[in-house]
N, C-alpha and C. Protein backbone atom coordinates (compact mmCIF):
# COMPACT_ATOMS: atom_id res chain seq x y z
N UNK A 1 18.48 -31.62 1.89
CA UNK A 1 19.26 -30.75 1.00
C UNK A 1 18.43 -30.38 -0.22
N UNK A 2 18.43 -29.41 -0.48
CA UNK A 2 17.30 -28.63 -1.62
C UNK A 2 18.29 -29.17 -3.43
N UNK A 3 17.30 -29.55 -3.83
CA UNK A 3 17.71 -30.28 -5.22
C UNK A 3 18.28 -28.72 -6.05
N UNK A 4 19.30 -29.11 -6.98
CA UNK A 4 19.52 -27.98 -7.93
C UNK A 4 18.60 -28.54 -9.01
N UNK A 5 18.59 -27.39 -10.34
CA UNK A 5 17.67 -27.27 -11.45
C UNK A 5 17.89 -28.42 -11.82
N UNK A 6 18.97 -29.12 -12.52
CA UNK A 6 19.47 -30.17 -13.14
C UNK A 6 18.63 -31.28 -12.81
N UNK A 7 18.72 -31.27 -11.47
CA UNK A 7 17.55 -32.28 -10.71
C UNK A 7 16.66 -32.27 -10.76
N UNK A 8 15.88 -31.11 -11.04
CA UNK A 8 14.61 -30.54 -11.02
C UNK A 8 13.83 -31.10 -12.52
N UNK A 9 15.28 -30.78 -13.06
CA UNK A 9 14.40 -30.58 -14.63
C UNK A 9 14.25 -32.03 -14.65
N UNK A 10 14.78 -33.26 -14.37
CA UNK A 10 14.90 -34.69 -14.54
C UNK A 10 13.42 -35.16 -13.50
N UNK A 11 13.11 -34.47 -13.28
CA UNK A 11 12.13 -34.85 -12.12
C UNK A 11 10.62 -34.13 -12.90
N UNK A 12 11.14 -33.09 -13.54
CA UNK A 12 9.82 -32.41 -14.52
C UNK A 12 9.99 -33.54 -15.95
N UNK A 13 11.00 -33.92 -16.26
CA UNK A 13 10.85 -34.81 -17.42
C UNK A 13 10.44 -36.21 -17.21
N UNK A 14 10.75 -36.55 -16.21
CA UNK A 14 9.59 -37.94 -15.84
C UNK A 14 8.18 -38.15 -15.49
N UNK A 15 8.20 -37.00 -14.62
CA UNK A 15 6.42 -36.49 -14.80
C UNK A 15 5.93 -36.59 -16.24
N UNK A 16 6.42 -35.35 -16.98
CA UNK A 16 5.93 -35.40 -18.43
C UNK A 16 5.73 -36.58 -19.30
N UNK A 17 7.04 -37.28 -19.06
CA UNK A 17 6.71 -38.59 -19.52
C UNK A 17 5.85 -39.48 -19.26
N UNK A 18 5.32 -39.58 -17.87
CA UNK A 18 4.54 -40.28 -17.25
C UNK A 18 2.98 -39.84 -17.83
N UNK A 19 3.19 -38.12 -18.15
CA UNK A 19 1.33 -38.24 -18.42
C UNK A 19 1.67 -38.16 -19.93
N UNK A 20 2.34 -38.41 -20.55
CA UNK A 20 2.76 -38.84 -22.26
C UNK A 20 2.22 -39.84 -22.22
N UNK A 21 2.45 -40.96 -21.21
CA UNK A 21 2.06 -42.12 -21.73
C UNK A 21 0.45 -42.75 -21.05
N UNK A 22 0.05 -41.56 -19.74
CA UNK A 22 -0.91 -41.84 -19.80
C UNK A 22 -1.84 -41.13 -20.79
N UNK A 23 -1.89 -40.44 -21.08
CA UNK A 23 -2.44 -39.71 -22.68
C UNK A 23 -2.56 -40.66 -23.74
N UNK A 24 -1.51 -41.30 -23.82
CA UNK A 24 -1.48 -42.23 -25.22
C UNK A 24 -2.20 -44.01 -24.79
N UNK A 25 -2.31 -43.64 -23.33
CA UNK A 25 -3.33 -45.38 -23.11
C UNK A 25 -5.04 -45.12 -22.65
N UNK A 26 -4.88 -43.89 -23.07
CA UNK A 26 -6.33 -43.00 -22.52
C UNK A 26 -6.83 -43.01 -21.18
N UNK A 27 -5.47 -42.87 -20.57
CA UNK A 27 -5.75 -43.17 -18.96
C UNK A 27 -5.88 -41.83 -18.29
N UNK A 28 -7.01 -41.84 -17.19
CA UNK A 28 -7.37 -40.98 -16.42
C UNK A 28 -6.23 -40.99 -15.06
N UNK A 29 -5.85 -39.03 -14.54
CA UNK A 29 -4.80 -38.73 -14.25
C UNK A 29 -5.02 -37.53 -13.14
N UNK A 30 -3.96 -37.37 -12.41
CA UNK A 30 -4.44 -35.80 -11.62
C UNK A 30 -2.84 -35.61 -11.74
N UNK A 31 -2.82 -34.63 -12.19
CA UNK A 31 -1.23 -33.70 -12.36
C UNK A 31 -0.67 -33.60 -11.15
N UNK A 32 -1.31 -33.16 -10.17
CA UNK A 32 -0.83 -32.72 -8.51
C UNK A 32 -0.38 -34.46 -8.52
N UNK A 33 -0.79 -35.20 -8.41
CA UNK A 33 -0.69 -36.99 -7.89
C UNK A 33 0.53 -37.26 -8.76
N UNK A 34 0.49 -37.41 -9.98
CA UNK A 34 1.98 -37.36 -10.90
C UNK A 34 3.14 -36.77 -10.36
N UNK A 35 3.04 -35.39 -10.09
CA UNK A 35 3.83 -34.77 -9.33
C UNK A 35 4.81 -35.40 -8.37
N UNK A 36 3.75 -35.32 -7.24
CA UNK A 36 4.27 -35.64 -5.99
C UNK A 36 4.92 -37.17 -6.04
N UNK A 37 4.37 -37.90 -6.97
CA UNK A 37 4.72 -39.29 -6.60
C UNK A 37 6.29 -39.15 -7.27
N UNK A 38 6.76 -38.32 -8.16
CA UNK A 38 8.24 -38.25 -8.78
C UNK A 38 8.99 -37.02 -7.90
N UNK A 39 8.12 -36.47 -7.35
CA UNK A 39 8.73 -34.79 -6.29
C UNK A 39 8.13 -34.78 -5.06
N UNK A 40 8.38 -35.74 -4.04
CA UNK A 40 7.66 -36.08 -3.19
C UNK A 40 7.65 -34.19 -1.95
N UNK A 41 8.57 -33.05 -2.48
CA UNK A 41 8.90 -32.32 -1.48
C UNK A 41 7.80 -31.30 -2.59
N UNK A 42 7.09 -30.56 -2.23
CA UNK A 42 6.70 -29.51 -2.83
C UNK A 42 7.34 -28.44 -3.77
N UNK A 43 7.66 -28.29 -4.82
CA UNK A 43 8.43 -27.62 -5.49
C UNK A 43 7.81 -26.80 -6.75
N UNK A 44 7.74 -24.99 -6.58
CA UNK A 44 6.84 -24.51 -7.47
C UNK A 44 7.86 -25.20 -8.65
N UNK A 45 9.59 -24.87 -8.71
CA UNK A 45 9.99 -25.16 -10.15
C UNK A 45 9.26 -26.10 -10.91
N UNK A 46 8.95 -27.38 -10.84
CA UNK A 46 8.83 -28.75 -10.95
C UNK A 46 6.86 -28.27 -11.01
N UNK A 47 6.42 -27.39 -10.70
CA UNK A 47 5.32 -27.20 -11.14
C UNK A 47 5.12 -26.04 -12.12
N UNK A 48 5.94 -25.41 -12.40
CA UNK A 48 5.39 -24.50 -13.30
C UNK A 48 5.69 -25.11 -14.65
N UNK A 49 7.06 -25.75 -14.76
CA UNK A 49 7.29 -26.56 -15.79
C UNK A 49 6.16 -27.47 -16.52
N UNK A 50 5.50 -28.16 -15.83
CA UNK A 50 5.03 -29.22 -15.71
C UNK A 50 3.67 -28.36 -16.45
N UNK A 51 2.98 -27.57 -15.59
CA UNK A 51 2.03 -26.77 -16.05
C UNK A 51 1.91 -26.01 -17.26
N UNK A 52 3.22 -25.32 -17.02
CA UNK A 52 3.54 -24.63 -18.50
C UNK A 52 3.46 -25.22 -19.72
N UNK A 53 4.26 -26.26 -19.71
CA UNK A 53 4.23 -27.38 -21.02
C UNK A 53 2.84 -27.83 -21.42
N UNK A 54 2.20 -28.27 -20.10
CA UNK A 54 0.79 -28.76 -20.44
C UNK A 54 -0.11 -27.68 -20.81
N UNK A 55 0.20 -26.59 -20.62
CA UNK A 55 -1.15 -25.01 -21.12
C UNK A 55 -0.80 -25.09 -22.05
N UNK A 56 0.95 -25.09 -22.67
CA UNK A 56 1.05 -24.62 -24.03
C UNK A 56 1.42 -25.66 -25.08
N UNK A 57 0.81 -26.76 -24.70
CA UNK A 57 1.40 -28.16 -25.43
C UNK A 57 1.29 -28.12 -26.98
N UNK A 58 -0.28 -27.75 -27.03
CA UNK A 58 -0.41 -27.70 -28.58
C UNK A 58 0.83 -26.41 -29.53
N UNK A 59 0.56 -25.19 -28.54
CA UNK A 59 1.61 -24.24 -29.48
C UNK A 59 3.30 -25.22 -29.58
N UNK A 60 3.01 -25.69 -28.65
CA UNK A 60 5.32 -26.13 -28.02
C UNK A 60 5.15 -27.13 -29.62
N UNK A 61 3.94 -27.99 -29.40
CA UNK A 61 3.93 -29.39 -30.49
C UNK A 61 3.96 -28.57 -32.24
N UNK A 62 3.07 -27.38 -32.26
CA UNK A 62 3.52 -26.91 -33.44
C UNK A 62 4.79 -26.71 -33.85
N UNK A 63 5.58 -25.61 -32.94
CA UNK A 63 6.50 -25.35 -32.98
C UNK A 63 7.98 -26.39 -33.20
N UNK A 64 7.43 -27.22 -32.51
CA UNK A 64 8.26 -28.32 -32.41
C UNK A 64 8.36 -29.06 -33.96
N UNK A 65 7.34 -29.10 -34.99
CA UNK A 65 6.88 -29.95 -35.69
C UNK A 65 7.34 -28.58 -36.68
N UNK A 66 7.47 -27.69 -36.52
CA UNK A 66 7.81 -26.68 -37.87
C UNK A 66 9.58 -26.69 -38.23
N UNK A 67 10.16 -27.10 -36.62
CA UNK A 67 11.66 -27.11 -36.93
C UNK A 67 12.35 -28.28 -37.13
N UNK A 68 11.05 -29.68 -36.75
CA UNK A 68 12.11 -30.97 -36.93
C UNK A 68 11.86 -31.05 -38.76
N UNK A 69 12.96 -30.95 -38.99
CA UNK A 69 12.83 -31.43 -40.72
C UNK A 69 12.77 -33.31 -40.50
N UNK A 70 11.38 -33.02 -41.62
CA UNK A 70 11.44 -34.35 -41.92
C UNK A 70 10.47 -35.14 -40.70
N UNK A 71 9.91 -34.72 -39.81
CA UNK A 71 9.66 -35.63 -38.81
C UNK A 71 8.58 -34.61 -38.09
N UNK A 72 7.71 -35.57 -37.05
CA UNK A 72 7.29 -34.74 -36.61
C UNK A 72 6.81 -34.85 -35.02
N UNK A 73 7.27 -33.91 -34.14
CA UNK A 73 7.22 -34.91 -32.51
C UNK A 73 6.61 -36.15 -32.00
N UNK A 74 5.23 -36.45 -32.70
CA UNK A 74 4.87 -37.70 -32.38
C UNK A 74 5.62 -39.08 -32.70
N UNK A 75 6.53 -38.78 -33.36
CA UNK A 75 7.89 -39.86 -33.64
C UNK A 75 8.39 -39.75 -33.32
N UNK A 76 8.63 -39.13 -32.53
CA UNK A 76 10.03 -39.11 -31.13
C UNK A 76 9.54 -40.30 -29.94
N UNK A 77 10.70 -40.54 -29.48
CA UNK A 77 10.03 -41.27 -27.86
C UNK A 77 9.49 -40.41 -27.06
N UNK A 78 8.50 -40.96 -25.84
CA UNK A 78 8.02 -40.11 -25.14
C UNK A 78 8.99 -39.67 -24.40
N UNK A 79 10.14 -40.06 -23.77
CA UNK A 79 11.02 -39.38 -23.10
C UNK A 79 11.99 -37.91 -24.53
N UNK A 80 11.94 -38.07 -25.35
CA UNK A 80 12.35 -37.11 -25.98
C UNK A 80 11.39 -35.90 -26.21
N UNK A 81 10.60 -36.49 -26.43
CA UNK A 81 9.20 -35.56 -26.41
C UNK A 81 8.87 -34.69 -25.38
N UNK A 82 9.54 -35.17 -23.79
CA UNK A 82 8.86 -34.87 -22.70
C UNK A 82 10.72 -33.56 -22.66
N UNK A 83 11.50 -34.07 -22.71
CA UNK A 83 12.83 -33.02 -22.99
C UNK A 83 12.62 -32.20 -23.94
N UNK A 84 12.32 -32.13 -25.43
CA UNK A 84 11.71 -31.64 -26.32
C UNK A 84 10.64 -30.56 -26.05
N UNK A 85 9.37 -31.01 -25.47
CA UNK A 85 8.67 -29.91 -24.92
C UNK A 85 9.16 -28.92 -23.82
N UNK A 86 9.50 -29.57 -22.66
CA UNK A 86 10.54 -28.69 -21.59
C UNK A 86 11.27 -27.77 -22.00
N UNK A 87 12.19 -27.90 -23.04
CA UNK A 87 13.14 -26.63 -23.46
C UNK A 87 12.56 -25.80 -23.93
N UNK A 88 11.58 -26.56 -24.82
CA UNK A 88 11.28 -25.38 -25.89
C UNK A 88 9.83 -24.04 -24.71
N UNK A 89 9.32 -24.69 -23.61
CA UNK A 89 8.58 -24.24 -22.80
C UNK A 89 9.28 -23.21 -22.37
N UNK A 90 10.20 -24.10 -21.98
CA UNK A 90 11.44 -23.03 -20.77
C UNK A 90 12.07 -21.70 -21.48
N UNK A 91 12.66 -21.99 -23.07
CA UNK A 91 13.06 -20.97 -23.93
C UNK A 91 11.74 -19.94 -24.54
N UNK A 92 11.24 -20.04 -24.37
CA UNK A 92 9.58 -18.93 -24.59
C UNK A 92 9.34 -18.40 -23.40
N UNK A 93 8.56 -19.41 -22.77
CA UNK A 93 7.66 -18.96 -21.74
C UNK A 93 8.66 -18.68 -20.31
N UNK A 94 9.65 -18.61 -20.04
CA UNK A 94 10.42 -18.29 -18.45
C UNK A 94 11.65 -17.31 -19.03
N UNK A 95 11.95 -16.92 -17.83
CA UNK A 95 13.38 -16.30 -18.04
C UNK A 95 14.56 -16.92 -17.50
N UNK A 96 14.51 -17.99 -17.32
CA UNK A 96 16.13 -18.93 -17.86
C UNK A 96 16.74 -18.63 -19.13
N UNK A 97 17.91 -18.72 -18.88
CA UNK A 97 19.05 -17.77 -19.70
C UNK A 97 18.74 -18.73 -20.86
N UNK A 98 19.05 -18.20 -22.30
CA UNK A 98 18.12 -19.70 -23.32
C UNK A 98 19.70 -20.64 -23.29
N UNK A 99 21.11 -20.29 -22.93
CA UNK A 99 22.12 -21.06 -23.19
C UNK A 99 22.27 -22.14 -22.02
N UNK A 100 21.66 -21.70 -21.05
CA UNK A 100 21.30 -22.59 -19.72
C UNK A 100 19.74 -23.96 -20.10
N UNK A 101 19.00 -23.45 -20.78
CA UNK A 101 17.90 -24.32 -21.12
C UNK A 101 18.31 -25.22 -22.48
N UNK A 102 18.88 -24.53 -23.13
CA UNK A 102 19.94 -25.74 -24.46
C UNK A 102 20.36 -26.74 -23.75
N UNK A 103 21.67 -26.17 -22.58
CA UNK A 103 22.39 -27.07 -22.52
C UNK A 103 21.46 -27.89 -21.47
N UNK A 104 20.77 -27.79 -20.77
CA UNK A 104 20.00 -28.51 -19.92
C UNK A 104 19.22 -29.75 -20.66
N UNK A 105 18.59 -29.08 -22.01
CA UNK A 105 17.81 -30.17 -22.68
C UNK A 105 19.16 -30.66 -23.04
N UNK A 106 19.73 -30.38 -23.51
CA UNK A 106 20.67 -31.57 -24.63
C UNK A 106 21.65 -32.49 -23.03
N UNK A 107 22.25 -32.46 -22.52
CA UNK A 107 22.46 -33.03 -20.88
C UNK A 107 21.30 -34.08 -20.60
N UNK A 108 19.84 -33.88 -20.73
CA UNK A 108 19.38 -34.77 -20.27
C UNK A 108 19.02 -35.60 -21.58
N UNK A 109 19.09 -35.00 -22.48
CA UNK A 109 19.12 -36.05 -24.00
C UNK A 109 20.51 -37.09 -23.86
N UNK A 110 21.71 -36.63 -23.43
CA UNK A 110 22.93 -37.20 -23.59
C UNK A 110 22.92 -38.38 -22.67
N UNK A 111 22.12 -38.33 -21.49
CA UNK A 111 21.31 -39.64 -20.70
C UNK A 111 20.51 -40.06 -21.06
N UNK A 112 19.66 -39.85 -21.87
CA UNK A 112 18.14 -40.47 -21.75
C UNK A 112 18.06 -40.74 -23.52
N UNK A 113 18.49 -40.26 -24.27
CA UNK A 113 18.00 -40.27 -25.96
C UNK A 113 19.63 -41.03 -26.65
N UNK A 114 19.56 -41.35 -27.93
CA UNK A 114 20.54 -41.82 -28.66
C UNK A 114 21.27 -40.42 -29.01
N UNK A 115 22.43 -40.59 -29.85
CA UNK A 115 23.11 -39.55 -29.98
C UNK A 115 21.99 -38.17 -31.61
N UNK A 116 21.71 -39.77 -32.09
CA UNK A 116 20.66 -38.75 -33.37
C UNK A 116 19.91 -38.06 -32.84
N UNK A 117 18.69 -38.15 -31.72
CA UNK A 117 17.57 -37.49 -30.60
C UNK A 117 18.20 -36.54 -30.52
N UNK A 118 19.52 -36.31 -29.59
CA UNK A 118 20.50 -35.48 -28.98
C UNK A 118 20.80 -34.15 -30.01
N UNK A 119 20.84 -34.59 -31.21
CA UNK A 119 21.49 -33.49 -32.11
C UNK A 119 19.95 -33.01 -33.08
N UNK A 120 19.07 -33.54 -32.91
CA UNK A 120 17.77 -33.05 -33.37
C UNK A 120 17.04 -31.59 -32.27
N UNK A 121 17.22 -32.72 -30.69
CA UNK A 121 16.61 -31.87 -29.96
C UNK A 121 17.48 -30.06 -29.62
N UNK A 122 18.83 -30.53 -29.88
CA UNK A 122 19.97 -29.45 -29.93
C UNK A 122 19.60 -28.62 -31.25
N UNK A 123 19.56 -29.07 -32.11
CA UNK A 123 19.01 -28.48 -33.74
C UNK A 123 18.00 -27.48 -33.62
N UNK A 124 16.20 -27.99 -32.95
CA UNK A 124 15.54 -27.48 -33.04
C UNK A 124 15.27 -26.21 -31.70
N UNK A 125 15.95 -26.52 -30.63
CA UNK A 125 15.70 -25.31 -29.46
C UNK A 125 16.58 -24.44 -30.08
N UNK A 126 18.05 -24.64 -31.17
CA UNK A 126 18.97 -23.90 -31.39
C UNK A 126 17.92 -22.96 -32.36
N UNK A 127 17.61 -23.62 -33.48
CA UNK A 127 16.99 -23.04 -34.47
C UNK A 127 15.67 -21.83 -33.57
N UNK A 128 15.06 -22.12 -33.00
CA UNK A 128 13.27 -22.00 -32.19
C UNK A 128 14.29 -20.41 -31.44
N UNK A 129 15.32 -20.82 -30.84
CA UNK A 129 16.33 -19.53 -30.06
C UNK A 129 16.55 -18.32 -30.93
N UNK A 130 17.50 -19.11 -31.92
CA UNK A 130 17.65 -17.63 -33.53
C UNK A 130 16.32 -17.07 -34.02
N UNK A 131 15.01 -18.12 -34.22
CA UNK A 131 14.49 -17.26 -34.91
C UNK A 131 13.33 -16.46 -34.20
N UNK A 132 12.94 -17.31 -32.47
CA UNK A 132 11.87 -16.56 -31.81
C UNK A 132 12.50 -15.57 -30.76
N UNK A 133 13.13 -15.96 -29.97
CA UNK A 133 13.59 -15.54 -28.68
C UNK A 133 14.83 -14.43 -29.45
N UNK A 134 15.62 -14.49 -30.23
CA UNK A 134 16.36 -12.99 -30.21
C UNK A 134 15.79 -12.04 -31.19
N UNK A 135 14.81 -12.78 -31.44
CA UNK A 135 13.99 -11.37 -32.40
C UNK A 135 13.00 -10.50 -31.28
């Protein structure tokens, strides 16, 4: 049975997380191998995500770091970080509807992050929506 997005995106946010933390132990990695070992079926969604975030990490991490007041993504957990980058990828760079990629990040924040994470990561794709994507 073919996974819906919801699934998808939980399967692109554990990847991410996974090379978050190999990044931060200076561990050597192959993206395709990450992949497959969390998406064992071939799936472009689950790769463009994955890709996308990683081409545009440094712009997503600016961006990210201009709307959290007070803070700045590297103080997030890596699982917030890895939801955190995803939306804000997905709301720029794809054409997913941006009220479908909100509620998607904040859904997998409402599993995976505390309720403060939840209303930061909701804060800043909300804010990143008003001031990039409808201008």
């Amino acid at each position: 049975m073919a996974e819906n997005r919801s699934e998808l995106r939980k399967k692109c946010m554990t990847v991410l997380y996974q090379l978050i933390i190999y990044d931060k132990n200076h561990l050597d990695y192959n993206v395709d191998e990450v992949i497959a070992e969390v998406s064992p079926v071939d799936n472009e969604f689950v790769k463009e995500i994955v890709y996308g975030v990683l081409t545009y990490k440094n712009e997503i991490d600016v961006l990210a770091n201009q709307y959290l007041d007070d803070w700045i993504i590297d103080r997030l957990g890596n699982t917030d970080i890895a939801i955190l980058r995803m939306g804000i990828f997905e709301l720029l760079y794809t054409k997913t509807p941006s009220v479908v990629v909100i509620n998607e990040a904040v859904e997998l924040a409402k599993s995976y992050s505390d309720d403060s994470v939840r209303k930061m990561i909701n804060g800043v794709l909300d804010k990143i929506y008003h001031e990039k994507v409808l201008k």
